[in-house]
PDB file of N, CA and C in Angstrom:
ATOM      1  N   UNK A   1      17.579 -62.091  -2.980  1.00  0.00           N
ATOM      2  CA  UNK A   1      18.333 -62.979  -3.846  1.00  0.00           C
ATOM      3  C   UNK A   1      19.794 -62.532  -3.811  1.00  0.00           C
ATOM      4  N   UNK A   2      20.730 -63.457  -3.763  1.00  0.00           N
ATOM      5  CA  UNK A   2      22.433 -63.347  -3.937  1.00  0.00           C
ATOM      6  C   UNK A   2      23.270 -64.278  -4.845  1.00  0.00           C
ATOM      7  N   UNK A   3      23.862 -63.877  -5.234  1.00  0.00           N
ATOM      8  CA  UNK A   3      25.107 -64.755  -5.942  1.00  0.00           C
ATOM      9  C   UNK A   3      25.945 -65.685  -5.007  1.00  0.00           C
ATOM     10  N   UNK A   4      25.994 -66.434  -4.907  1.00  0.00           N
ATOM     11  CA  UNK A   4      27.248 -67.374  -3.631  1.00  0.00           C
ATOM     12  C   UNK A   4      28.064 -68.237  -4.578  1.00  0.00           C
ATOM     13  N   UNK A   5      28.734 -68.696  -3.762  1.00  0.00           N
ATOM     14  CA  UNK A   5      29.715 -69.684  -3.990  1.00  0.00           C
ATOM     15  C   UNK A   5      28.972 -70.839  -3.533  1.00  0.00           C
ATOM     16  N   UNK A   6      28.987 -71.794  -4.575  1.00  0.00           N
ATOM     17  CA  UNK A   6      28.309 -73.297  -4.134  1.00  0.00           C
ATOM     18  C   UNK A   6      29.383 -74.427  -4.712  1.00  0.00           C
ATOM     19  N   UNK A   7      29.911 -75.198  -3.748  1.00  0.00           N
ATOM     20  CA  UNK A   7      30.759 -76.104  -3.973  1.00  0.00           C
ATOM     21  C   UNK A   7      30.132 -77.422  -2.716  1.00  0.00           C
ATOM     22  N   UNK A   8      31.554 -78.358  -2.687  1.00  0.00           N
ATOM     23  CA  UNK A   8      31.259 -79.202  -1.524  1.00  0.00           C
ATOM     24  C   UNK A   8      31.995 -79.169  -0.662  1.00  0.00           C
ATOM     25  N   UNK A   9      31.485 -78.959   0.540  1.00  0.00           N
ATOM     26  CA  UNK A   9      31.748 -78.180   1.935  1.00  0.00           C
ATOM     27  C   UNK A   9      33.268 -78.594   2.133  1.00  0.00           C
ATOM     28  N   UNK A  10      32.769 -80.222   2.024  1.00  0.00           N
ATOM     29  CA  UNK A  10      34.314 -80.696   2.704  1.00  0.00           C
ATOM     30  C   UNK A  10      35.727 -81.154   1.850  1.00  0.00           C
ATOM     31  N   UNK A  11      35.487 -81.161   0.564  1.00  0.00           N
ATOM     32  CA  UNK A  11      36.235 -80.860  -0.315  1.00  0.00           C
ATOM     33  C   UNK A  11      36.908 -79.680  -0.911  1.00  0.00           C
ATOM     34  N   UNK A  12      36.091 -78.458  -0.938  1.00  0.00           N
ATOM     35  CA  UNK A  12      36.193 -77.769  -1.724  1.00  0.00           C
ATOM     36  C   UNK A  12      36.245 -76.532  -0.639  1.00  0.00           C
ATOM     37  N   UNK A  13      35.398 -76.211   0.253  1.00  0.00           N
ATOM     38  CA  UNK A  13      35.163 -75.139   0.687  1.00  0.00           C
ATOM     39  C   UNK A  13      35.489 -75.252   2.573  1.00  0.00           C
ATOM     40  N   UNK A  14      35.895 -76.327   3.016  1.00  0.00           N
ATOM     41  CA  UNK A  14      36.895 -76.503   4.313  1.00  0.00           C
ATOM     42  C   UNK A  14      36.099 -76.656   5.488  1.00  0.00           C
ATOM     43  N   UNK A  15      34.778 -77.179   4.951  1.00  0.00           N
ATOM     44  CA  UNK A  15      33.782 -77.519   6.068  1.00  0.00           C
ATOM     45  C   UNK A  15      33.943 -78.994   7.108  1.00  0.00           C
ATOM     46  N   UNK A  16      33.909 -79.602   8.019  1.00  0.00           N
ATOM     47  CA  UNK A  16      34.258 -80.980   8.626  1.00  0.00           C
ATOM     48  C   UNK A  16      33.160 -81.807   7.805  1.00  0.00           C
ATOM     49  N   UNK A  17      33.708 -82.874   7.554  1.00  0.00           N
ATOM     50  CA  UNK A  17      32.843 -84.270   7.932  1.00  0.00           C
ATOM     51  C   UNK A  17      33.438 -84.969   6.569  1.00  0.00           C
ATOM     52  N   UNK A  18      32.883 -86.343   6.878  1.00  0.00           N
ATOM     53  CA  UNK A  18      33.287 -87.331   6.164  1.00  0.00           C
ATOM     54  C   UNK A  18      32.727 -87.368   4.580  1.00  0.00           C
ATOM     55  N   UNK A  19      30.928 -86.977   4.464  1.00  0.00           N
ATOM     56  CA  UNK A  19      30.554 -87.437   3.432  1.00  0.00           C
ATOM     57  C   UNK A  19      30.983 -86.034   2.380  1.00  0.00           C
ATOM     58  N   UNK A  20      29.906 -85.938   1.219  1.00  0.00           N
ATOM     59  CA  UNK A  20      30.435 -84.613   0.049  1.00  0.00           C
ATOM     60  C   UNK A  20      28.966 -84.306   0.613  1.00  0.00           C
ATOM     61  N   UNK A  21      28.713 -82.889   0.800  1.00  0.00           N
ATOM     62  CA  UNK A  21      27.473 -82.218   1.403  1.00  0.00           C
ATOM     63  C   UNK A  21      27.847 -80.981   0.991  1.00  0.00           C
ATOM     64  N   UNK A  22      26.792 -80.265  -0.009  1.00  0.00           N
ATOM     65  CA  UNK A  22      26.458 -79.218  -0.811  1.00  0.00           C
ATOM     66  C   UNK A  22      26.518 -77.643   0.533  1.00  0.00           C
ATOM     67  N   UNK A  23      27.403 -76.948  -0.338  1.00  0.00           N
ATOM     68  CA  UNK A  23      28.042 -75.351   0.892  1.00  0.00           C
ATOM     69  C   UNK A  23      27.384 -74.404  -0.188  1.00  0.00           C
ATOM     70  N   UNK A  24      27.280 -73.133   1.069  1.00  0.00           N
ATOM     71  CA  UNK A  24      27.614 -72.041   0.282  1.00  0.00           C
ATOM     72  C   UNK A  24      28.221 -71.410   0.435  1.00  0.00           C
ATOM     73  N   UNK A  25      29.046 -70.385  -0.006  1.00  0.00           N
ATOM     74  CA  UNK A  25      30.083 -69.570   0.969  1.00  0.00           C
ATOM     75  C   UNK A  25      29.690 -68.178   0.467  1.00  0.00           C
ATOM     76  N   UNK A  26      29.589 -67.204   1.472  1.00  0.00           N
ATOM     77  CA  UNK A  26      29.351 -65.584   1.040  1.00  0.00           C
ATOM     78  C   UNK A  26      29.571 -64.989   2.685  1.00  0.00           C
ATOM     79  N   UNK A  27      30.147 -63.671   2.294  1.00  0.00           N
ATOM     80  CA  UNK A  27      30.602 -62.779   3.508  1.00  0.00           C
ATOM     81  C   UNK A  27      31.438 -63.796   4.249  1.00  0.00           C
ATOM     82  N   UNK A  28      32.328 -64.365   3.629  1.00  0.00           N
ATOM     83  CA  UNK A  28      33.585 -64.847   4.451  1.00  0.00           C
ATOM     84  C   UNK A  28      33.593 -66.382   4.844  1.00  0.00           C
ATOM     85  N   UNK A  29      32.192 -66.871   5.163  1.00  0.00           N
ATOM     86  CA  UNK A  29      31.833 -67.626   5.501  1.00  0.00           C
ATOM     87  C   UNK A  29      31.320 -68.487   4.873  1.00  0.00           C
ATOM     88  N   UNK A  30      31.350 -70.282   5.270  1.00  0.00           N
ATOM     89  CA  UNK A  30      31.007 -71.410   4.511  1.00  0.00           C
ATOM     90  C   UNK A  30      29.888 -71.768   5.699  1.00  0.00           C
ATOM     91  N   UNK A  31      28.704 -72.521   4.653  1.00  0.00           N
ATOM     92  CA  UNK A  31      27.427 -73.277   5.352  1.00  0.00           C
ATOM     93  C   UNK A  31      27.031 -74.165   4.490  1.00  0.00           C
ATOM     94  N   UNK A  32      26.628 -75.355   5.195  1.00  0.00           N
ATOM     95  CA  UNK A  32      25.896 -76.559   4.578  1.00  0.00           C
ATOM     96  C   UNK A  32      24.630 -75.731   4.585  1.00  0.00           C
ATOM     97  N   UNK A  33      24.174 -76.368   3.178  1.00  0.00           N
ATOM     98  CA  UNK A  33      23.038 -76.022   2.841  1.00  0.00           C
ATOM     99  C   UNK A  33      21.832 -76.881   3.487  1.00  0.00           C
ATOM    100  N   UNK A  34      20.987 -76.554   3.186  1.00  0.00           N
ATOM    101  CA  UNK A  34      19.562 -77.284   3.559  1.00  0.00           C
ATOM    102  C   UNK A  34      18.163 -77.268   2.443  1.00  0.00           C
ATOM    103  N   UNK A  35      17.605 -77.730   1.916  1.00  0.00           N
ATOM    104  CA  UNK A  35      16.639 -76.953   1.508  1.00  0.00           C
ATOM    105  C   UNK A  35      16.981 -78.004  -0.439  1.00  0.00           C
ATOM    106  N   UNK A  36      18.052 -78.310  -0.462  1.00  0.00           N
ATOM    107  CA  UNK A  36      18.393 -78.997  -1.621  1.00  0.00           C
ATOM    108  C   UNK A  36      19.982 -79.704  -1.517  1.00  0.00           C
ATOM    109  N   UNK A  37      19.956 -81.313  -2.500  1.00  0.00           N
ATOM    110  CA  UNK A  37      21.373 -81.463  -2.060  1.00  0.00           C
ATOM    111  C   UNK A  37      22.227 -81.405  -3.029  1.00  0.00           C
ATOM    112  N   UNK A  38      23.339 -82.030  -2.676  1.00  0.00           N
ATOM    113  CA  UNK A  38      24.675 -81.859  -4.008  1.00  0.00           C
ATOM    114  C   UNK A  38      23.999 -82.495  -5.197  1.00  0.00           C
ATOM    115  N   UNK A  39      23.117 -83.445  -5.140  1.00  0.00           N
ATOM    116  CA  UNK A  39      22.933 -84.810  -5.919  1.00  0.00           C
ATOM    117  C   UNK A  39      22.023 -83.612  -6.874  1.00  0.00           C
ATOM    118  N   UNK A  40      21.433 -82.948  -6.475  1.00  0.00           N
ATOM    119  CA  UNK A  40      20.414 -82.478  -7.270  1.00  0.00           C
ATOM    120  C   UNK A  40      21.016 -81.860  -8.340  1.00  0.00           C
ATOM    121  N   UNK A  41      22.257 -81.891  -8.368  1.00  0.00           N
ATOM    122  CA  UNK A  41      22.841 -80.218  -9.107  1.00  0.00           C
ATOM    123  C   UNK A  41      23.709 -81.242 -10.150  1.00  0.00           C
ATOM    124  N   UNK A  42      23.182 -82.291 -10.377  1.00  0.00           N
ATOM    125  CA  UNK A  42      24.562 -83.540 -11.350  1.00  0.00           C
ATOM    126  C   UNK A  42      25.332 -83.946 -10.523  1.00  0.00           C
ATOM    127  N   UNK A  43      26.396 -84.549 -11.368  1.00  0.00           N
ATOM    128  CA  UNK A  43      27.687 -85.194 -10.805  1.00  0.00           C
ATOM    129  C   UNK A  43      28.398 -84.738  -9.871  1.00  0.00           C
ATOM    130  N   UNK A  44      28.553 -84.298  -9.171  1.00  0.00           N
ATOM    131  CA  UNK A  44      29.108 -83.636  -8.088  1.00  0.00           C
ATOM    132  C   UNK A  44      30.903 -84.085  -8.358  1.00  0.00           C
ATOM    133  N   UNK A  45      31.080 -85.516  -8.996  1.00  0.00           N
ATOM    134  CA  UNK A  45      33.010 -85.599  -8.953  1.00  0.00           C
ATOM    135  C   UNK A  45      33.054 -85.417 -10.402  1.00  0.00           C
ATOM    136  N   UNK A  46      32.037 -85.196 -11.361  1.00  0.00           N
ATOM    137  CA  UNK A  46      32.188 -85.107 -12.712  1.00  0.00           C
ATOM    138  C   UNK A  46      33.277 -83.447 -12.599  1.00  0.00           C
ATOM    139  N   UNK A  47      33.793 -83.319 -13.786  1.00  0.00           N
ATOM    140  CA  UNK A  47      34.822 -82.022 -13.874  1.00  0.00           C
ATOM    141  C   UNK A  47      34.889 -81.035 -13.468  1.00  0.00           C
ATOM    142  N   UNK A  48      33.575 -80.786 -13.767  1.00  0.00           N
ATOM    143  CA  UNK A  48      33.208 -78.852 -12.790  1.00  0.00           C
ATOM    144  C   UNK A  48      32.008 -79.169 -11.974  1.00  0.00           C
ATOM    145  N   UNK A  49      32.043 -80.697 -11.406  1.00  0.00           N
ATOM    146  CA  UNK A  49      30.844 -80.899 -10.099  1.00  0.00           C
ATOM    147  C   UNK A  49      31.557 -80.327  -9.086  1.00  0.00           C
ATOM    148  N   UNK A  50      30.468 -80.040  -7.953  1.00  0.00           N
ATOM    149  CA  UNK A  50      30.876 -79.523  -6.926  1.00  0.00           C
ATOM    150  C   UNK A  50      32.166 -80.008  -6.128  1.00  0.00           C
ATOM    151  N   UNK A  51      32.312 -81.009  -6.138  1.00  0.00           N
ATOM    152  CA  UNK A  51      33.511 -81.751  -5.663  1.00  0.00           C
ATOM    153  C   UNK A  51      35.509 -81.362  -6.136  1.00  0.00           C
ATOM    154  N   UNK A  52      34.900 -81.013  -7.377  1.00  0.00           N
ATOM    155  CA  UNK A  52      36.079 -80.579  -8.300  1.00  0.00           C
ATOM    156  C   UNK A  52      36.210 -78.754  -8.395  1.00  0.00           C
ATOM    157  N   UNK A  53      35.409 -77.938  -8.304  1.00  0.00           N
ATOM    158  CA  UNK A  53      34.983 -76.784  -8.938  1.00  0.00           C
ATOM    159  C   UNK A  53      33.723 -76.143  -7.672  1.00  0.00           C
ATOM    160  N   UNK A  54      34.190 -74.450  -7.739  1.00  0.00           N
ATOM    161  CA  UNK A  54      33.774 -73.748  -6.674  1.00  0.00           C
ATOM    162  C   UNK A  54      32.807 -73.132  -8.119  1.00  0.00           C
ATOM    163  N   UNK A  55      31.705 -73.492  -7.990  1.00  0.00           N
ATOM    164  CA  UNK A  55      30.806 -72.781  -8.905  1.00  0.00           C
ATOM    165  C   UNK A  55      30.195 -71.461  -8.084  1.00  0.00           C
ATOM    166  N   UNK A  56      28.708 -70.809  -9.012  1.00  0.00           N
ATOM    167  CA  UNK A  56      28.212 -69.976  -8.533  1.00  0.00           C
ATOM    168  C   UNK A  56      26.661 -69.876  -8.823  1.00  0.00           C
ATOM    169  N   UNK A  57      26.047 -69.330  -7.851  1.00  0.00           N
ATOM    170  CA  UNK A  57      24.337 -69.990  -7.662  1.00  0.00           C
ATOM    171  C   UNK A  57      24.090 -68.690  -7.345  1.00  0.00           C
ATOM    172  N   UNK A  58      22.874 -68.915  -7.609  1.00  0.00           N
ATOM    173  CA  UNK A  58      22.160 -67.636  -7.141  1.00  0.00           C
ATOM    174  C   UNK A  58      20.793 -68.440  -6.397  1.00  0.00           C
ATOM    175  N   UNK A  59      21.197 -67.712  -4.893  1.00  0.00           N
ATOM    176  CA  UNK A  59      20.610 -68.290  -3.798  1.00  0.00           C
ATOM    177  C   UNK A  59      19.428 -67.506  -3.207  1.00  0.00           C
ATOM    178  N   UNK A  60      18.362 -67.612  -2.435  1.00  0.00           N
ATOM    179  CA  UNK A  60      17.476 -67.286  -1.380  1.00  0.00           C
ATOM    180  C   UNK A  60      17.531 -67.670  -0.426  1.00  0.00           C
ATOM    181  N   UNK A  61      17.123 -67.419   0.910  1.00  0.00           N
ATOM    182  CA  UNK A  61      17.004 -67.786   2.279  1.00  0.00           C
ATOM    183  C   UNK A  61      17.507 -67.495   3.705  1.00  0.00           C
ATOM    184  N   UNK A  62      18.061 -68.111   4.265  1.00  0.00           N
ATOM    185  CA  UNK A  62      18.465 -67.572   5.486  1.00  0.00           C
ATOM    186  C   UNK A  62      18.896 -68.529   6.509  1.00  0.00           C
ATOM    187  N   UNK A  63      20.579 -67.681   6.921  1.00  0.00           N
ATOM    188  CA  UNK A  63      20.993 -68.496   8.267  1.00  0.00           C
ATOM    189  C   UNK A  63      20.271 -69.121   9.518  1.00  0.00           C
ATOM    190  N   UNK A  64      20.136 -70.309   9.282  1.00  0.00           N
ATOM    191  CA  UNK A  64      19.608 -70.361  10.647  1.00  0.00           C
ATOM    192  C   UNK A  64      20.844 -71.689  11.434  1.00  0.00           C
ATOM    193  N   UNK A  65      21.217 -71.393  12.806  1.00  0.00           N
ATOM    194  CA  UNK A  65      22.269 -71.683  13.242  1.00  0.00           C
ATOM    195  C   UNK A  65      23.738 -71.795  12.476  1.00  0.00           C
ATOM    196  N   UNK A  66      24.295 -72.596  11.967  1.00  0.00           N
ATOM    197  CA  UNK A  66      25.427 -72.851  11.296  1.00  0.00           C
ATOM    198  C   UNK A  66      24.996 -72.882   9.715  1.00  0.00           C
ATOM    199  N   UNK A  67      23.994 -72.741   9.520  1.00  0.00           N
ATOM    200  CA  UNK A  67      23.344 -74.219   8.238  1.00  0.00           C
ATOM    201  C   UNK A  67      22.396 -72.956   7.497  1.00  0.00           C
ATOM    202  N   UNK A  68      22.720 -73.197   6.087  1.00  0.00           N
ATOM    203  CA  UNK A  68      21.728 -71.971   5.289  1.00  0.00           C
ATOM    204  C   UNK A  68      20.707 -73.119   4.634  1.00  0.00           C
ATOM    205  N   UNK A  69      20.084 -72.084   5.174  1.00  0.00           N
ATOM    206  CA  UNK A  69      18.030 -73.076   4.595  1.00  0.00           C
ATOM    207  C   UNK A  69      18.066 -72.108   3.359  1.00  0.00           C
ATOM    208  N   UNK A  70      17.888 -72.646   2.676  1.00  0.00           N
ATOM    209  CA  UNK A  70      17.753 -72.178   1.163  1.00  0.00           C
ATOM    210  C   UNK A  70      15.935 -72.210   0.517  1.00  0.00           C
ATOM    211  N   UNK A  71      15.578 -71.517  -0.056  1.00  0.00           N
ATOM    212  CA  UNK A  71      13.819 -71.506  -0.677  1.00  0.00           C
ATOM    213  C   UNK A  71      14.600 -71.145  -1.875  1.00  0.00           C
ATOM    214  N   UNK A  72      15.220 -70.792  -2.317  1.00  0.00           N
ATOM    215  CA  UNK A  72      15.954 -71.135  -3.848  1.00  0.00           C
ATOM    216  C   UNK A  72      17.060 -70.981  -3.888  1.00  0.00           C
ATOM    217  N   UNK A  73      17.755 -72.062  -5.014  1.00  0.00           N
ATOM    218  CA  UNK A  73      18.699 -72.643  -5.326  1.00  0.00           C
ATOM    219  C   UNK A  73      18.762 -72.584  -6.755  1.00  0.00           C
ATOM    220  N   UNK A  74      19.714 -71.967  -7.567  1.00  0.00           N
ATOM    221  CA  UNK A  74      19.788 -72.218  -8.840  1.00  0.00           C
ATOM    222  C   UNK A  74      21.531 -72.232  -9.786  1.00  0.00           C
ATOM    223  N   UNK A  75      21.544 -72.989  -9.528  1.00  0.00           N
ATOM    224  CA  UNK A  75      23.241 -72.901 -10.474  1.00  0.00           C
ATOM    225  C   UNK A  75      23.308 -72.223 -11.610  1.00  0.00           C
ATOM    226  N   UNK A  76      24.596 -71.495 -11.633  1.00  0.00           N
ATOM    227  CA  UNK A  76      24.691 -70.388 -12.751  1.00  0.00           C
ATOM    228  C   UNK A  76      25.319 -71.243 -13.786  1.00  0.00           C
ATOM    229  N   UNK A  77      25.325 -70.817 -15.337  1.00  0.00           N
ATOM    230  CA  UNK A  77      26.199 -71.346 -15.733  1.00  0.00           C
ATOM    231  C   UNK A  77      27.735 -71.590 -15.799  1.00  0.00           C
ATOM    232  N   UNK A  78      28.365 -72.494 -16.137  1.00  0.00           N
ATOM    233  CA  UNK A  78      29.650 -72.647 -15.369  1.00  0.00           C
ATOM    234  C   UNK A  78      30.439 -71.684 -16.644  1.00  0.00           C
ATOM    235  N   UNK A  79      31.174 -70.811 -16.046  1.00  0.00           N
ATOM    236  CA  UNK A  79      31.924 -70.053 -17.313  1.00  0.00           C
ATOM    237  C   UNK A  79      33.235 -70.630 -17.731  1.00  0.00           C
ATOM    238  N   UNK A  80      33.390 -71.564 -17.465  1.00  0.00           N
ATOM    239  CA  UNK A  80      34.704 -72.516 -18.107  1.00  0.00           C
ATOM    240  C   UNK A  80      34.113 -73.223 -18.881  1.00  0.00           C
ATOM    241  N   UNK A  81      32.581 -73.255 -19.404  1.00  0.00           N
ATOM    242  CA  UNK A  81      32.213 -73.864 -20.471  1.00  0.00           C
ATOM    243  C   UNK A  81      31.662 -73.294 -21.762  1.00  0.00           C
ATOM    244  N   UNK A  82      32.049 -72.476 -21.064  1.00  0.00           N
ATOM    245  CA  UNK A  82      31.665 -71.384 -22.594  1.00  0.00           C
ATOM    246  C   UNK A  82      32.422 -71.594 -24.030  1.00  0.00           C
ATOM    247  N   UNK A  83      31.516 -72.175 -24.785  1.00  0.00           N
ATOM    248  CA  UNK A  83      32.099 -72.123 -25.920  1.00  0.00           C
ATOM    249  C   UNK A  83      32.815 -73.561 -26.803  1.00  0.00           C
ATOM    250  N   UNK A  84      32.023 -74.332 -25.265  1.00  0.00           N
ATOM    251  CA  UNK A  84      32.503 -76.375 -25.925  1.00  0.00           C
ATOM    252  C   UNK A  84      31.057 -76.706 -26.192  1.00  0.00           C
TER     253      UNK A  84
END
């Protein structure tokens, strides 16, 4: 299990492509995920959705080619909401 950075690749975290597709970034590096998508996690353009805001997850799984296959996925709470 790890802590990552989970945002959206091509907004937020400098991955190519056209659509919003759920990243993770750790050890330097950004990967589209697999295994779960942005949609799952809420609003993705809502305020601190992935689109807007580099959150943090605590992840499982493993690189395989470019692309992290994930067997768990869990969003942390967002700490800019502490306390509304």
């Amino acid at each position: 299990m790890r802590v990552v950075e989970a945002s959206c690749g091509q907004c937020r975290l400098g991955l190519p492509g056209k659509d919003c597709d759920l990243a993770v970034r750790f050890d330097g590096r950004a990967y589209f995920v697999d295994g779960t998508s942005i949609d799952a996690h809420g609003d993705a353009h809502a305020k601190n959705g992935f689109c807007n805001a580099i959150r943090r997850a605590e992840v499982r799984g493993q690189v395989v080619g470019q692309r992290f296959v994930a067997t768990h996925f869990r969003l942390l709470p967002d700490s800019t909401a502490a306390g509304h």
